[in-house]
C-alpha atoms as a PDB file:
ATOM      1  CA  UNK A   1     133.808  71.550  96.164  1.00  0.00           C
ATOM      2  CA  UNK A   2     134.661  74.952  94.045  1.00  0.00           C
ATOM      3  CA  UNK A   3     133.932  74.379  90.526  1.00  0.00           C
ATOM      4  CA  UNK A   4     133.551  78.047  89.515  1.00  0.00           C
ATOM      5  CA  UNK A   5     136.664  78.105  87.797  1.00  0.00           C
ATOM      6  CA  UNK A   6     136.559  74.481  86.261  1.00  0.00           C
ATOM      7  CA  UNK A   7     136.684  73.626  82.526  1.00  0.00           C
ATOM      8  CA  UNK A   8     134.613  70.897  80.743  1.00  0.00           C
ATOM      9  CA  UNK A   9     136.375  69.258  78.086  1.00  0.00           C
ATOM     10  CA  UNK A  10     135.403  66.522  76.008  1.00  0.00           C
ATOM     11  CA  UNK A  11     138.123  63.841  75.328  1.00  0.00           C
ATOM     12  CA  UNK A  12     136.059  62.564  72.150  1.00  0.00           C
ATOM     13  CA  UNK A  13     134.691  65.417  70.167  1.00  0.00           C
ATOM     14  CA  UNK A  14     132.002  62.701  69.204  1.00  0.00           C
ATOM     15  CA  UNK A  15     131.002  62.085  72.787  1.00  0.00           C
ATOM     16  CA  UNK A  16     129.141  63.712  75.184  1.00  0.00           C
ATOM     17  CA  UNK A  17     131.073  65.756  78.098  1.00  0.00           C
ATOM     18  CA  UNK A  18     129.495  66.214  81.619  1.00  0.00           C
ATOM     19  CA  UNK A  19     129.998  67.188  85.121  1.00  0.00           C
ATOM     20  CA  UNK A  20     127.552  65.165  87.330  1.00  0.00           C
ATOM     21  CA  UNK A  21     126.756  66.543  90.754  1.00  0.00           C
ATOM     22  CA  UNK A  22     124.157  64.583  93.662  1.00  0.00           C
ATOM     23  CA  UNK A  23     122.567  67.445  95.757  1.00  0.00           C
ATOM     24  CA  UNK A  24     120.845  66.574  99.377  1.00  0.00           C
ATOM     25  CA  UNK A  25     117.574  68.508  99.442  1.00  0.00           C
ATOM     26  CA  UNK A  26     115.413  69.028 102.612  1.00  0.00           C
ATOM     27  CA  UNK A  27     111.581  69.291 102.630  1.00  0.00           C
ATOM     28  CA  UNK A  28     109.853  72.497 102.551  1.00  0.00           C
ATOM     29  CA  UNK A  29     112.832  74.281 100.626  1.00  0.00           C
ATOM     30  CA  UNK A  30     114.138  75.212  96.970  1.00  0.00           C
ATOM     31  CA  UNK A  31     117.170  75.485  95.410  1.00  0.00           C
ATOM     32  CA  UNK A  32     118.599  77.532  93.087  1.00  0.00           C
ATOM     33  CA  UNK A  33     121.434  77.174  90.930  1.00  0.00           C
ATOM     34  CA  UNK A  34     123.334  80.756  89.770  1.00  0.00           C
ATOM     35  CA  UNK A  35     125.770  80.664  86.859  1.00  0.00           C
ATOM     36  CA  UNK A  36     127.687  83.573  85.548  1.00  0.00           C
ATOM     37  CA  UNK A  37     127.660  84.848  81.935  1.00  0.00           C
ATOM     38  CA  UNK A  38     130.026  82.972  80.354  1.00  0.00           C
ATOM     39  CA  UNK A  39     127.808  80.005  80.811  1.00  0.00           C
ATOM     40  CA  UNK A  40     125.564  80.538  78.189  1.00  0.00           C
ATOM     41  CA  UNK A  41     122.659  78.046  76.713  1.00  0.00           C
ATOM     42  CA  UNK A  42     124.959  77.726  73.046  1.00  0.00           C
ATOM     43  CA  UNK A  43     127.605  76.177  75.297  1.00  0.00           C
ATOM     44  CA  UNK A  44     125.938  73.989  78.258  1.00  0.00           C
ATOM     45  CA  UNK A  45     122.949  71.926  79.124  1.00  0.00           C
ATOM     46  CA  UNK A  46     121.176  71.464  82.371  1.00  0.00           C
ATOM     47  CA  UNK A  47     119.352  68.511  83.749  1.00  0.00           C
ATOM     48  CA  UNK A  48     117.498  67.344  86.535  1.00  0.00           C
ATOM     49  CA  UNK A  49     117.398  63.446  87.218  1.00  0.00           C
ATOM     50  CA  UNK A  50     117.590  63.426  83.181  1.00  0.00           C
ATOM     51  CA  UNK A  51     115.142  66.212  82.606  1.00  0.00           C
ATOM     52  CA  UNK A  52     116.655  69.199  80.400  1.00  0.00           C
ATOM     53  CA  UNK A  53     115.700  72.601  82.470  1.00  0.00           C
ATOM     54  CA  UNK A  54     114.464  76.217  81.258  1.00  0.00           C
ATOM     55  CA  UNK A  55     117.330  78.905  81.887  1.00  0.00           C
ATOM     56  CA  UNK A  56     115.905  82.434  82.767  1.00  0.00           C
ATOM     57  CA  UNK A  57     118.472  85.566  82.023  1.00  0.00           C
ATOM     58  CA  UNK A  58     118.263  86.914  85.968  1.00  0.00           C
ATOM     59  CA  UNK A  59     120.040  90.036  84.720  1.00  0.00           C
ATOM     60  CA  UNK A  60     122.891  91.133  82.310  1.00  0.00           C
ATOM     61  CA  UNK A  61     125.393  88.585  83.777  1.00  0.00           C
ATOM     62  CA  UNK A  62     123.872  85.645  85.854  1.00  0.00           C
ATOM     63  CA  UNK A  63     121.341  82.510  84.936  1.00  0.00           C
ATOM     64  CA  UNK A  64     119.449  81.151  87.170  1.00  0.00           C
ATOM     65  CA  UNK A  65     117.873  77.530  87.164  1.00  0.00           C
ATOM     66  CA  UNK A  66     115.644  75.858  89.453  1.00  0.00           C
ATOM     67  CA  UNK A  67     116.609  72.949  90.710  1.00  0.00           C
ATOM     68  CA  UNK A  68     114.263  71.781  92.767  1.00  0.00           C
ATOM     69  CA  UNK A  69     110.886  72.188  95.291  1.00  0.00           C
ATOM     70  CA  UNK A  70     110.943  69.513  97.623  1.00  0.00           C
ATOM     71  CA  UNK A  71     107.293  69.407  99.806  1.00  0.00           C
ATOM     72  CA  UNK A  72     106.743  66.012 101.021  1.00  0.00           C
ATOM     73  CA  UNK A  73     110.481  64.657 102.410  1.00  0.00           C
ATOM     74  CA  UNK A  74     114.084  64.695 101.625  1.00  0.00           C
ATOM     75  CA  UNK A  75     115.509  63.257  98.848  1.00  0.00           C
ATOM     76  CA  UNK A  76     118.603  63.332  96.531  1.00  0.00           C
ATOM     77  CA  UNK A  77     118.626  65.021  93.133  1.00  0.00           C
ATOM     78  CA  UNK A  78     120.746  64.522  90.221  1.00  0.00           C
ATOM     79  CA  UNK A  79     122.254  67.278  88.463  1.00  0.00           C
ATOM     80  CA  UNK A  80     123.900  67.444  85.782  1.00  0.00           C
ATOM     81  CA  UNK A  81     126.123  70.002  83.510  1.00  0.00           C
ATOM     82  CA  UNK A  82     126.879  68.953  79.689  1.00  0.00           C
ATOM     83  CA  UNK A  83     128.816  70.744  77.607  1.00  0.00           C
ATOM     84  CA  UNK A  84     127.730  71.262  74.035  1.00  0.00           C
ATOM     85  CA  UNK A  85     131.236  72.228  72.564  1.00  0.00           C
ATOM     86  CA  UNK A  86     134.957  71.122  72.556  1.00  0.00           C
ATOM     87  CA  UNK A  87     136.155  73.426  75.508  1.00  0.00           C
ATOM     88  CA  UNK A  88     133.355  74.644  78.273  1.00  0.00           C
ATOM     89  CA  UNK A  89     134.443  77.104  81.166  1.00  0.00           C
ATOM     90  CA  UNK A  90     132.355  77.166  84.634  1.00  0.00           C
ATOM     91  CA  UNK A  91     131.911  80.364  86.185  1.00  0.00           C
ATOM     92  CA  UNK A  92     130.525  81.728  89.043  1.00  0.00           C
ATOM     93  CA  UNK A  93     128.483  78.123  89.919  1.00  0.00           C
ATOM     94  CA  UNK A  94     126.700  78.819  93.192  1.00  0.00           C
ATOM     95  CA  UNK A  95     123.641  76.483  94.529  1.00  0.00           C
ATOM     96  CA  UNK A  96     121.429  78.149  96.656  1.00  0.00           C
ATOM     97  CA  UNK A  97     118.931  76.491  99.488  1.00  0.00           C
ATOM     98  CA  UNK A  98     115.376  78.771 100.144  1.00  0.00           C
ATOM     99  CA  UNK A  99     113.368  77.802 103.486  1.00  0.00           C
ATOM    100  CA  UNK A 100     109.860  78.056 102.024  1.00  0.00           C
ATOM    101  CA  UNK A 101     108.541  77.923 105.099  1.00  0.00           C
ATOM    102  CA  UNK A 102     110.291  81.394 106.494  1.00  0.00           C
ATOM    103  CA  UNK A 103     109.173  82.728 103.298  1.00  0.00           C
ATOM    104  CA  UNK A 104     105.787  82.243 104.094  1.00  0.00           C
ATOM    105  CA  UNK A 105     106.372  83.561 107.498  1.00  0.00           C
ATOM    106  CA  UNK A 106     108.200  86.964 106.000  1.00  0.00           C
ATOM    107  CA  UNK A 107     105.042  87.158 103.296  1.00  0.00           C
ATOM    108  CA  UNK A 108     102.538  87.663 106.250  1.00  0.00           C
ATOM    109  CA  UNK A 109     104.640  89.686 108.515  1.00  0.00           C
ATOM    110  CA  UNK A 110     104.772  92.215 105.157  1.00  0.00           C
ATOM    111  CA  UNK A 111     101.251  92.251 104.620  1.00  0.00           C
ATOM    112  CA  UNK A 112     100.454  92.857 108.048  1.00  0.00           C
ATOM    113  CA  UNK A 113     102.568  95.238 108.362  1.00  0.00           C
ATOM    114  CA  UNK A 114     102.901  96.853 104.929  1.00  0.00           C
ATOM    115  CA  UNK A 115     104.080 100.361 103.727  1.00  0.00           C
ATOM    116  CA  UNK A 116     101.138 102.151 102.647  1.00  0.00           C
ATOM    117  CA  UNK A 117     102.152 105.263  99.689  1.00  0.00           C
ATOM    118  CA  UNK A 118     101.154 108.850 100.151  1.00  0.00           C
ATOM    119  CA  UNK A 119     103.082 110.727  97.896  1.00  0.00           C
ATOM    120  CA  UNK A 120     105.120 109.562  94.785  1.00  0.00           C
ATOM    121  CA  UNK A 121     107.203 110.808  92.179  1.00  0.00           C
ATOM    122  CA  UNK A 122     110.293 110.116  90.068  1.00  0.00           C
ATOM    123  CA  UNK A 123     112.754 111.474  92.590  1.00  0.00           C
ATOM    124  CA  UNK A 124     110.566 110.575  95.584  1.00  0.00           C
ATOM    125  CA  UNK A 125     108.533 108.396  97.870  1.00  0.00           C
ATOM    126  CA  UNK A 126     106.513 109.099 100.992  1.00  0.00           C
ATOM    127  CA  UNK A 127     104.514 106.519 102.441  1.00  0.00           C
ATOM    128  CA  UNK A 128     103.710 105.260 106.352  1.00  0.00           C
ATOM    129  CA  UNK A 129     104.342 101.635 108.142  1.00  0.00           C
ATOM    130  CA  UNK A 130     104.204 100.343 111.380  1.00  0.00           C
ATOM    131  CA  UNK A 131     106.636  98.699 112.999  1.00  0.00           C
ATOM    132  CA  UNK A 132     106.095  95.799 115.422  1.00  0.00           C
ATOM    133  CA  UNK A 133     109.084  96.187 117.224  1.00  0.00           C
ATOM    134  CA  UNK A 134     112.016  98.150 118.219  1.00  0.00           C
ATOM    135  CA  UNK A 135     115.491  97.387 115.589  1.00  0.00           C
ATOM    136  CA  UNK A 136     113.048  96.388 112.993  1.00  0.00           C
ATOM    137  CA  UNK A 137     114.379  96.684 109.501  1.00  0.00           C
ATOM    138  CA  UNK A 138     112.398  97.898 106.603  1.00  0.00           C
ATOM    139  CA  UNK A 139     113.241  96.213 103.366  1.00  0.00           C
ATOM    140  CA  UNK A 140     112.582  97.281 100.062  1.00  0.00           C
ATOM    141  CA  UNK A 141     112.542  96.383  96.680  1.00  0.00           C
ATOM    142  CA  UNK A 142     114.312  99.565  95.436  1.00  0.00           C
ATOM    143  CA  UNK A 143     117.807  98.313  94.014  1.00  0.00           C
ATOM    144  CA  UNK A 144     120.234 100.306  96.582  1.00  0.00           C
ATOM    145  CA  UNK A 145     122.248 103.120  95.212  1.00  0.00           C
ATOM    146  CA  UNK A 146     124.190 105.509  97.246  1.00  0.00           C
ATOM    147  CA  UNK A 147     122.377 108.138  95.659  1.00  0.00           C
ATOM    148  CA  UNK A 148     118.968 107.494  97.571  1.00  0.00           C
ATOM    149  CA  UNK A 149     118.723 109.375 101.047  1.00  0.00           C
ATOM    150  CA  UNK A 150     115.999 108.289 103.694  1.00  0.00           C
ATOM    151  CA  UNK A 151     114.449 110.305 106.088  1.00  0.00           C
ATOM    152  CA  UNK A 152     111.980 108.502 109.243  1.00  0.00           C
ATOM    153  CA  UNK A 153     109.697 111.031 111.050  1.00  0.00           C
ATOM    154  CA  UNK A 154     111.958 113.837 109.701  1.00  0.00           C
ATOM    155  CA  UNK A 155     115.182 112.925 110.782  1.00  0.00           C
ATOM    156  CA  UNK A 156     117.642 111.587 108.553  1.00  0.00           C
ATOM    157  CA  UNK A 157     118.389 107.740 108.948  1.00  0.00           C
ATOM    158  CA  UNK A 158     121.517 105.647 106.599  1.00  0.00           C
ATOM    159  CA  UNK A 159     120.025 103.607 104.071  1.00  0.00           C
ATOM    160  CA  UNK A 160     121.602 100.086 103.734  1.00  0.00           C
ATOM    161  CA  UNK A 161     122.243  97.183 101.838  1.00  0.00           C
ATOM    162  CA  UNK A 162     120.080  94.079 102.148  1.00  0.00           C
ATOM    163  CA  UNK A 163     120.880  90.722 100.487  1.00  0.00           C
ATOM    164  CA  UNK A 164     123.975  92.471  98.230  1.00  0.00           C
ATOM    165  CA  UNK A 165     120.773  93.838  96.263  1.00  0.00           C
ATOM    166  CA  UNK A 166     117.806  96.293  97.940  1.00  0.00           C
ATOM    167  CA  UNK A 167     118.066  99.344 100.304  1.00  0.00           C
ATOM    168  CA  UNK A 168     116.885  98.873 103.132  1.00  0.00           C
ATOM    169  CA  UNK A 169     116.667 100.822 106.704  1.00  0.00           C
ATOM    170  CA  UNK A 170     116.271 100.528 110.678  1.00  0.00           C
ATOM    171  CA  UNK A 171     113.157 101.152 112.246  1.00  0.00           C
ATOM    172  CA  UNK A 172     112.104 101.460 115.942  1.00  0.00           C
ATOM    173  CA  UNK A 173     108.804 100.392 117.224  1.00  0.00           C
ATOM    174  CA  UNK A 174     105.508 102.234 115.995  1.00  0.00           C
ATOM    175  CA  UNK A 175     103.709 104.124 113.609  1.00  0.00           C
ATOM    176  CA  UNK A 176     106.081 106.328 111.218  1.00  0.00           C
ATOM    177  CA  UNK A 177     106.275 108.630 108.023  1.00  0.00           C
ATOM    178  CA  UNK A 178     109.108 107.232 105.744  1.00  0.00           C
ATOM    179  CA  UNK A 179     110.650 109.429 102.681  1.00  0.00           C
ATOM    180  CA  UNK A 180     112.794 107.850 100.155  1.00  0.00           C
ATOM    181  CA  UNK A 181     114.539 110.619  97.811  1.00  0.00           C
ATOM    182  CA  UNK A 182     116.839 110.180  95.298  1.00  0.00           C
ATOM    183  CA  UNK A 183     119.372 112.554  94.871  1.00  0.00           C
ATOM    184  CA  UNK A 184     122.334 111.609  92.422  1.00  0.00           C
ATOM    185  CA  UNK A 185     126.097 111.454  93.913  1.00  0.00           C
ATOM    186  CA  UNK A 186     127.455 113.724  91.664  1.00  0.00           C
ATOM    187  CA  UNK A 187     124.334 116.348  91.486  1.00  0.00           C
ATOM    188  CA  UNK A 188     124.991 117.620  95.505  1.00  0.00           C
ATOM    189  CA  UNK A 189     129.215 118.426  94.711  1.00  0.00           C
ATOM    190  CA  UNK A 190     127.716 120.027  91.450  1.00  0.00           C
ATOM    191  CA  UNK A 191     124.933 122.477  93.346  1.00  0.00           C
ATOM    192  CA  UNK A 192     127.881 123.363  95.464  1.00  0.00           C
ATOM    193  CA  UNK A 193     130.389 124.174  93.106  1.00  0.00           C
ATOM    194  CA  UNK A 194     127.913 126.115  91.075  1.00  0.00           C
ATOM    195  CA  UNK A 195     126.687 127.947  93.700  1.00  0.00           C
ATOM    196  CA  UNK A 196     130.412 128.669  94.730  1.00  0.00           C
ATOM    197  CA  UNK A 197     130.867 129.883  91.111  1.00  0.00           C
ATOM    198  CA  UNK A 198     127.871 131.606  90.982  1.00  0.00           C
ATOM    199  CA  UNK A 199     128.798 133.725  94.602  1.00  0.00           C
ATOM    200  CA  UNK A 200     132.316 134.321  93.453  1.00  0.00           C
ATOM    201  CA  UNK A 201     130.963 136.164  90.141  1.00  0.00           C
ATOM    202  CA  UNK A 202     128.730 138.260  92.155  1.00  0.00           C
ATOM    203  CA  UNK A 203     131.116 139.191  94.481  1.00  0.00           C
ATOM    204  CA  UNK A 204     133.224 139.795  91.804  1.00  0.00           C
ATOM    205  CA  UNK A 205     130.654 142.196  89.868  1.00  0.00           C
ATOM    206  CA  UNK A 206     129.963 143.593  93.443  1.00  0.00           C
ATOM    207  CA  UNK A 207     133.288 144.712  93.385  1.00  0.00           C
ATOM    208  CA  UNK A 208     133.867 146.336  90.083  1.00  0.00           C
ATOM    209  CA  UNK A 209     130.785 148.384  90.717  1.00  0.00           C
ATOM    210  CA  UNK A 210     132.198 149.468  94.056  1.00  0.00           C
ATOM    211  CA  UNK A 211     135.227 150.624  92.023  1.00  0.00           C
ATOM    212  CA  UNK A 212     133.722 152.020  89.413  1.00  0.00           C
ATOM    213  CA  UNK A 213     131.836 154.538  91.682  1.00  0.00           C
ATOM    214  CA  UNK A 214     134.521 155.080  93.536  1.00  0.00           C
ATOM    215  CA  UNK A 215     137.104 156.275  90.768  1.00  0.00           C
ATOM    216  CA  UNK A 216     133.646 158.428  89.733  1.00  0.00           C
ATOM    217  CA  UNK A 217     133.588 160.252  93.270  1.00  0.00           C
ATOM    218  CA  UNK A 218     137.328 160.802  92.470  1.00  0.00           C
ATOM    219  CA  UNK A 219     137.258 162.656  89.036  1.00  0.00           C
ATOM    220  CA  UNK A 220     134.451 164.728  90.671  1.00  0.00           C
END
């Protein structure tokens, strides 16, 4: 069911309007419910099995609620979308499902294995990690932007996207020196054409000097 582009209307401007949606949720996982920014708290409520939820602002342009985390065993939850005015449009609805268990898993793999800082400053990081095995990947928590390079024992490695959000990178088995420097996209094509500029003028000085002493050796 896609109800990303839906509308809630009310029929009776009097009366309450709601969507009503039953969710399956498994033991040892949350969910997660992700609403774009038309969606705001003036023009919807949220509920749980009849209790109202807390929104939190996840960025500039999504909510996020939290459904549910389910320890003991599955169960159905009951979730429901009211609309506090006349005319209420749903965007970007998306429920996601988080294996708790895997998280924990991931959390002790990191701290076993974590990536220990040597040198930092606002344009770069240095720091060392071990890697238990070869076509590991190394994620991190820096937002990815095409104008951070990586480097692993000196030789330049692609840094990618992981989860639509973080860079991350590949990493072969063992101990290794990672660099993270950020170099803006536009700041590389600007060094270049300044430096162009900057070699044309001298070879353009270079050659009115060479013509100046050469129309000198003339008139002598």
């Amino acid at each position: 069911m896609n109800i990303s582009n839906g509308v809630i209307r009310k029929r009776d401007k009097t009366e309450p309007a709601s969507l009503d949606i039953t969710v399956p949720v498994q033991k040892h996982h949350s969910y997660y419910v992700s609403l774009g920014p038309r969606m705001s708290q003036q023009a919807f409520t949220y509920q749980v099995n009849g209790k109202t939820l807390q929104q939190y602002r996840a960025s500039a342009k999504d909510t996020l609620l939290n459904l549910s985390s389910v320890k003991g065993t599955d169960k159905t939850i009951h979730f429901k979308i009211l609309a506090n005015v006349n005319r209420a449009p749903l965007q970007n609805v998306y429920l996601y499902s988080v294996d708790n268990t895997k998280v924990a898993t991931f959390a002790n793999h990191l701290k076993q294995n974590p990536y220990r800082i040597t040198k930092y400053t606002n344009s770069e990081i240095t720091g060392t990690i071990n890697s238990p095995r070869d076509n590991g990947t190394m994620v991190t928590t820096i937002p990815y932007s095409k104008g951070w390079h990586a480097s692993v024992d000196g030789r330049t490695v692609t840094p990618k996207q992981w989860a639509h959000e973080f860079m991350a990178i590949n990493l072969g088995k063992g101990h290794h020196v990672v660099k993270f420097t950020y170099f803006p996209l536009g700041l590389s094509l600007g060094l270049t054409i300044s430096l162009t500029t900057l070699g044309l003028i001298i070879l353009f000085l270079g050659f009115q000097i060479y013509k100046r002493r050469r129309s000198t050796t003339h008139t002598e």
